[in-house]
N, C-alpha and C. Protein backbone atom coordinates (compact mmCIF):
# COMPACT_ATOMS: atom_id res chain seq x y z
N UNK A 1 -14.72 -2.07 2.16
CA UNK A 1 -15.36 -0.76 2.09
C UNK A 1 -16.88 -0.98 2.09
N UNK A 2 -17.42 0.08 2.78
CA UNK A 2 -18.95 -0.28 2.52
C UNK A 2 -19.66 1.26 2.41
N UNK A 3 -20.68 1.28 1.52
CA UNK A 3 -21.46 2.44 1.02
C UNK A 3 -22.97 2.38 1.20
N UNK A 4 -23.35 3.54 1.46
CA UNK A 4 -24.93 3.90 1.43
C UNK A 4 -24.67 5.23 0.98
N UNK A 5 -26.12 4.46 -0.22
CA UNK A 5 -26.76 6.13 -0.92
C UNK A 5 -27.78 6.53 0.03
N UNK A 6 -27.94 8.03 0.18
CA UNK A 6 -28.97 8.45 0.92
C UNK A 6 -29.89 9.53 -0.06
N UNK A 7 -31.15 9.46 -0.57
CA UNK A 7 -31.46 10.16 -1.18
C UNK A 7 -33.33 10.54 -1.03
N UNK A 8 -33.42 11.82 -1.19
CA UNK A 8 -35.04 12.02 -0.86
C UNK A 8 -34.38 13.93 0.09
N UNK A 9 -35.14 15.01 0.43
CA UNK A 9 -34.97 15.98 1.74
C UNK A 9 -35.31 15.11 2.39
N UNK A 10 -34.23 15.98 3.49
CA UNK A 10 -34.60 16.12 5.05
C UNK A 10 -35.77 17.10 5.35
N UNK A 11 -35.94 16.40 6.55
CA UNK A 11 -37.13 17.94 7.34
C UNK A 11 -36.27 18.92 7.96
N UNK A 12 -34.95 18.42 8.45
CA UNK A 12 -34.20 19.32 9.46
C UNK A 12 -33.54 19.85 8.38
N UNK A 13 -32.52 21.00 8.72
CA UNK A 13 -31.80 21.74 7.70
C UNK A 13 -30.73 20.63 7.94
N UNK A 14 -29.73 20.90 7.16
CA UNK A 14 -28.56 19.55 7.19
C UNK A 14 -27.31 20.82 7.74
N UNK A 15 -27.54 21.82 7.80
CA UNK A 15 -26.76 22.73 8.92
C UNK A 15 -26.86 22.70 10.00
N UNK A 16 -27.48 22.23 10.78
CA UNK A 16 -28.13 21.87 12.04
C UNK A 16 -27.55 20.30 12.37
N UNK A 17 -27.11 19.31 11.60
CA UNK A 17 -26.61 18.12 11.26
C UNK A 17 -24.98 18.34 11.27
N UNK A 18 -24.10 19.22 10.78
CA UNK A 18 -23.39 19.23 10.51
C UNK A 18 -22.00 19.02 11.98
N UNK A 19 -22.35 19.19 12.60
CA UNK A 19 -21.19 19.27 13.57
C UNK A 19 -21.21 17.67 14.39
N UNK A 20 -23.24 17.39 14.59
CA UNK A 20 -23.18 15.75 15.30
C UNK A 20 -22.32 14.92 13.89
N UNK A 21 -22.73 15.43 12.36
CA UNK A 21 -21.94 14.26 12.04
C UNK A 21 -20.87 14.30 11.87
N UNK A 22 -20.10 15.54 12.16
CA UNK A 22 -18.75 15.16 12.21
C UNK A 22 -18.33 14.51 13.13
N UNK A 23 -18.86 14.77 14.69
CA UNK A 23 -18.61 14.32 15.71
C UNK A 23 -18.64 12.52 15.95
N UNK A 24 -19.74 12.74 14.97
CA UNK A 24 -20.28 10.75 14.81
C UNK A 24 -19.05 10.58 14.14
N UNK A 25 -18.47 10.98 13.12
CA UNK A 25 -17.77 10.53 11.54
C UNK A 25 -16.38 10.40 12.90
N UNK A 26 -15.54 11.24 13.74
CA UNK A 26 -14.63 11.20 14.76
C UNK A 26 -14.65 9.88 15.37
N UNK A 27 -15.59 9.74 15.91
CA UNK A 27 -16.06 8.61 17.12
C UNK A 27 -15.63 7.32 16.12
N UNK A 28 -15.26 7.15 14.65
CA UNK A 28 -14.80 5.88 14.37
C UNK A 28 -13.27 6.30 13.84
N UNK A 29 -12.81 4.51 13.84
CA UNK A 29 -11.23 4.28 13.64
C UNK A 29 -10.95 4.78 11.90
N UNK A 30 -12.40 4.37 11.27
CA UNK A 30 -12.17 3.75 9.66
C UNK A 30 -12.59 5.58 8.93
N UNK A 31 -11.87 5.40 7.77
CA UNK A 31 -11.36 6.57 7.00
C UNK A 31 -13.48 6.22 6.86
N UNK A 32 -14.09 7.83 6.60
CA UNK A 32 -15.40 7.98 6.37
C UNK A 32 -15.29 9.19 5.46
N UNK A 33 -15.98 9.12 4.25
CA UNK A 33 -16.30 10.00 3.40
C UNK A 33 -17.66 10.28 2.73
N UNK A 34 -17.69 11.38 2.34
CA UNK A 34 -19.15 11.70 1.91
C UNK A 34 -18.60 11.88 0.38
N UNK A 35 -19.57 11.77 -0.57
CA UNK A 35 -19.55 11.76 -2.09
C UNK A 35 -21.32 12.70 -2.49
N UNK A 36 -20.79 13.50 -3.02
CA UNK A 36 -22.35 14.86 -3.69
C UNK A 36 -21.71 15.04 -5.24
N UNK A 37 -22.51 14.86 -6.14
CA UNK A 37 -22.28 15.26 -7.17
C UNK A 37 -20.60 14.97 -8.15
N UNK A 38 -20.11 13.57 -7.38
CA UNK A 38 -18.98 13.67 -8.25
C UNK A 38 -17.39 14.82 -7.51
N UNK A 39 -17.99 14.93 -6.10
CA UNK A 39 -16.98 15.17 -4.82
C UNK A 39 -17.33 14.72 -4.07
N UNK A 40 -15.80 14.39 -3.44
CA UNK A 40 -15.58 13.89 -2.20
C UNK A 40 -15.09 14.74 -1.05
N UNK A 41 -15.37 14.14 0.23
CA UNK A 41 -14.55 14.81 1.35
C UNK A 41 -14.57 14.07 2.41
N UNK A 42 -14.05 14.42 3.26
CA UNK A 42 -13.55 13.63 4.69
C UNK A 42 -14.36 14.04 5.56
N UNK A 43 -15.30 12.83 5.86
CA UNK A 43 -16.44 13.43 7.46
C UNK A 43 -16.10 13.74 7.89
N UNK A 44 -14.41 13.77 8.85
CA UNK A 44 -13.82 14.09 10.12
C UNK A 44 -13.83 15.84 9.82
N UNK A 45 -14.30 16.46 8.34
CA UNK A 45 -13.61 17.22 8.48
C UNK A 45 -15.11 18.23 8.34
N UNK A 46 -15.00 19.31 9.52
CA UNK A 46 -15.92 20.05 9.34
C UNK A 46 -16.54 21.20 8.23
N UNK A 47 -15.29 21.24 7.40
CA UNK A 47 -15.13 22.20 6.80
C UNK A 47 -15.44 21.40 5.37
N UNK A 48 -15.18 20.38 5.71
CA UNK A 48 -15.41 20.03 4.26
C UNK A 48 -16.83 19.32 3.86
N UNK A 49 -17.88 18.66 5.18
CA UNK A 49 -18.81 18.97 4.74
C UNK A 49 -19.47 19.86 4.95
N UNK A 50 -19.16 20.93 5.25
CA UNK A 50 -20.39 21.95 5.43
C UNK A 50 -20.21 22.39 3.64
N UNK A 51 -19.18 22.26 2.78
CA UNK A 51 -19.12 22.50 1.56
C UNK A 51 -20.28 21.84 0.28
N UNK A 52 -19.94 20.68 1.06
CA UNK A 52 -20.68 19.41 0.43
C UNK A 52 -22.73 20.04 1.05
N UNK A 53 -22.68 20.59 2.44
CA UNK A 53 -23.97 20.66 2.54
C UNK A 53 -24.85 21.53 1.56
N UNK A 54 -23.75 22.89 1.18
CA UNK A 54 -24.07 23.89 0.41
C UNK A 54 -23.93 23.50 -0.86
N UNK A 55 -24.15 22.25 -1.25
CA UNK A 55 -24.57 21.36 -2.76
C UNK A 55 -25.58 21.32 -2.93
N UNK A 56 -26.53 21.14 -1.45
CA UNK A 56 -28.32 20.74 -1.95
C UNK A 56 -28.57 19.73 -2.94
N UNK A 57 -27.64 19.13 -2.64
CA UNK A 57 -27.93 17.78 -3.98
C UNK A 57 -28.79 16.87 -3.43
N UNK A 58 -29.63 15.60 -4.36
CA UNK A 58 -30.74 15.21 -3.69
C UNK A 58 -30.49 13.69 -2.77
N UNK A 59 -28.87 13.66 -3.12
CA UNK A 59 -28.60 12.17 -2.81
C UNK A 59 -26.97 12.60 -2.20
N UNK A 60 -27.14 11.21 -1.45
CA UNK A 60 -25.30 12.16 -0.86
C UNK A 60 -24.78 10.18 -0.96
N UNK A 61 -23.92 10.32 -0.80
CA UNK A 61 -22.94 8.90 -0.76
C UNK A 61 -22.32 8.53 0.39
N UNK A 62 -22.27 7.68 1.32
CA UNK A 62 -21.31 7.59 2.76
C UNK A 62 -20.72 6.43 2.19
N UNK A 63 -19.13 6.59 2.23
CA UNK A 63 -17.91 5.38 2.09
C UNK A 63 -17.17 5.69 3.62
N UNK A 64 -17.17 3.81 3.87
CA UNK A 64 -16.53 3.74 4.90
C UNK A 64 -15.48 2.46 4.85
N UNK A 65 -14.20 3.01 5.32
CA UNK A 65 -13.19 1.52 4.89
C UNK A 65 -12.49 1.57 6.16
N UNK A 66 -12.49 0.50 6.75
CA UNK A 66 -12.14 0.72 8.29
C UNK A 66 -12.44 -0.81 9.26
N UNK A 67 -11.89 -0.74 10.07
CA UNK A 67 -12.20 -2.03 10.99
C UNK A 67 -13.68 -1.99 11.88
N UNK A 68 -14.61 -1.05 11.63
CA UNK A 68 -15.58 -0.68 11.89
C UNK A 68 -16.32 0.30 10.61
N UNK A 69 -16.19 -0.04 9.94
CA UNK A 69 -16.73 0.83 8.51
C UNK A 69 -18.55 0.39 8.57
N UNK A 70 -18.92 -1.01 8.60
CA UNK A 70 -20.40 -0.42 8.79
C UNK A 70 -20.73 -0.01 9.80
N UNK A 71 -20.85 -0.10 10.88
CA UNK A 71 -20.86 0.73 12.32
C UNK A 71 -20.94 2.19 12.14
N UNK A 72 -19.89 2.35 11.38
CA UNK A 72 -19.61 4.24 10.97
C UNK A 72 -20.83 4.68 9.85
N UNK A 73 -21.54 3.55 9.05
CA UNK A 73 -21.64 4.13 7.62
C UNK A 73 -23.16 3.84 8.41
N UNK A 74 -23.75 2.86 9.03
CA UNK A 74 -24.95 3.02 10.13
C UNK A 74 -25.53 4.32 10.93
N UNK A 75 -23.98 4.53 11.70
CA UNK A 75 -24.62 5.71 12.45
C UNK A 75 -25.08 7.00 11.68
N UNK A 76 -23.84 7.30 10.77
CA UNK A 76 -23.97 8.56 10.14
C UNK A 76 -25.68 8.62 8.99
N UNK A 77 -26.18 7.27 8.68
CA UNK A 77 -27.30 7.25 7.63
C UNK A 77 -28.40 7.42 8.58
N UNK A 78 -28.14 7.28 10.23
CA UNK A 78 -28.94 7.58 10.83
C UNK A 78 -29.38 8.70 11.04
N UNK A 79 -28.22 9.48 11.29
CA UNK A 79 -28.39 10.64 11.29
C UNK A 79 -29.34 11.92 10.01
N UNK A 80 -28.97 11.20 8.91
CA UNK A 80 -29.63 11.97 7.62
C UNK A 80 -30.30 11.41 7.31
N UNK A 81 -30.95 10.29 7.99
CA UNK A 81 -32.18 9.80 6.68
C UNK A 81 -33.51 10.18 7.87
């Protein structure tokens, strides 16, 4: 498994984010999750972070366990940091 904290705002809204990273979080084999405040959810799933976006928390968590898990946990920190 491998993790990155991401923490500090964005300049972009993270609603505007929400669909490339699901689309990124798709594009891998390995289970990808986001962690805000002591929840979890499934990148693949659109619905569940747009939940997590409406946290505004200042730090978010990416877990990736997978045959490509840093690859996945890379692209997606690219995306938000």
């Amino acid at each position: 498994m491998v993790s990155q904290s991401i923490s500090g705002a964005r300049k972009r809204d993270i609603g505007d984010l929400i669909p490339h990273i699901v689309q990124t979080a798709c594009a891998f084999k390995s289970v990808v999750t986001f962690e805000v405040n002591d929840k979890s959810v499934n990148a693949k799933s659109i619905m569940g972070v747009m939940a997590l976006a409406s946290q505004n928390a200042p730090k978010i968590s990416i877990h990736a366990d997978g045959v490509d898990e840093e690859e996945a946990v890379k692209a997606i920190a690219g995306l938000l940091e």
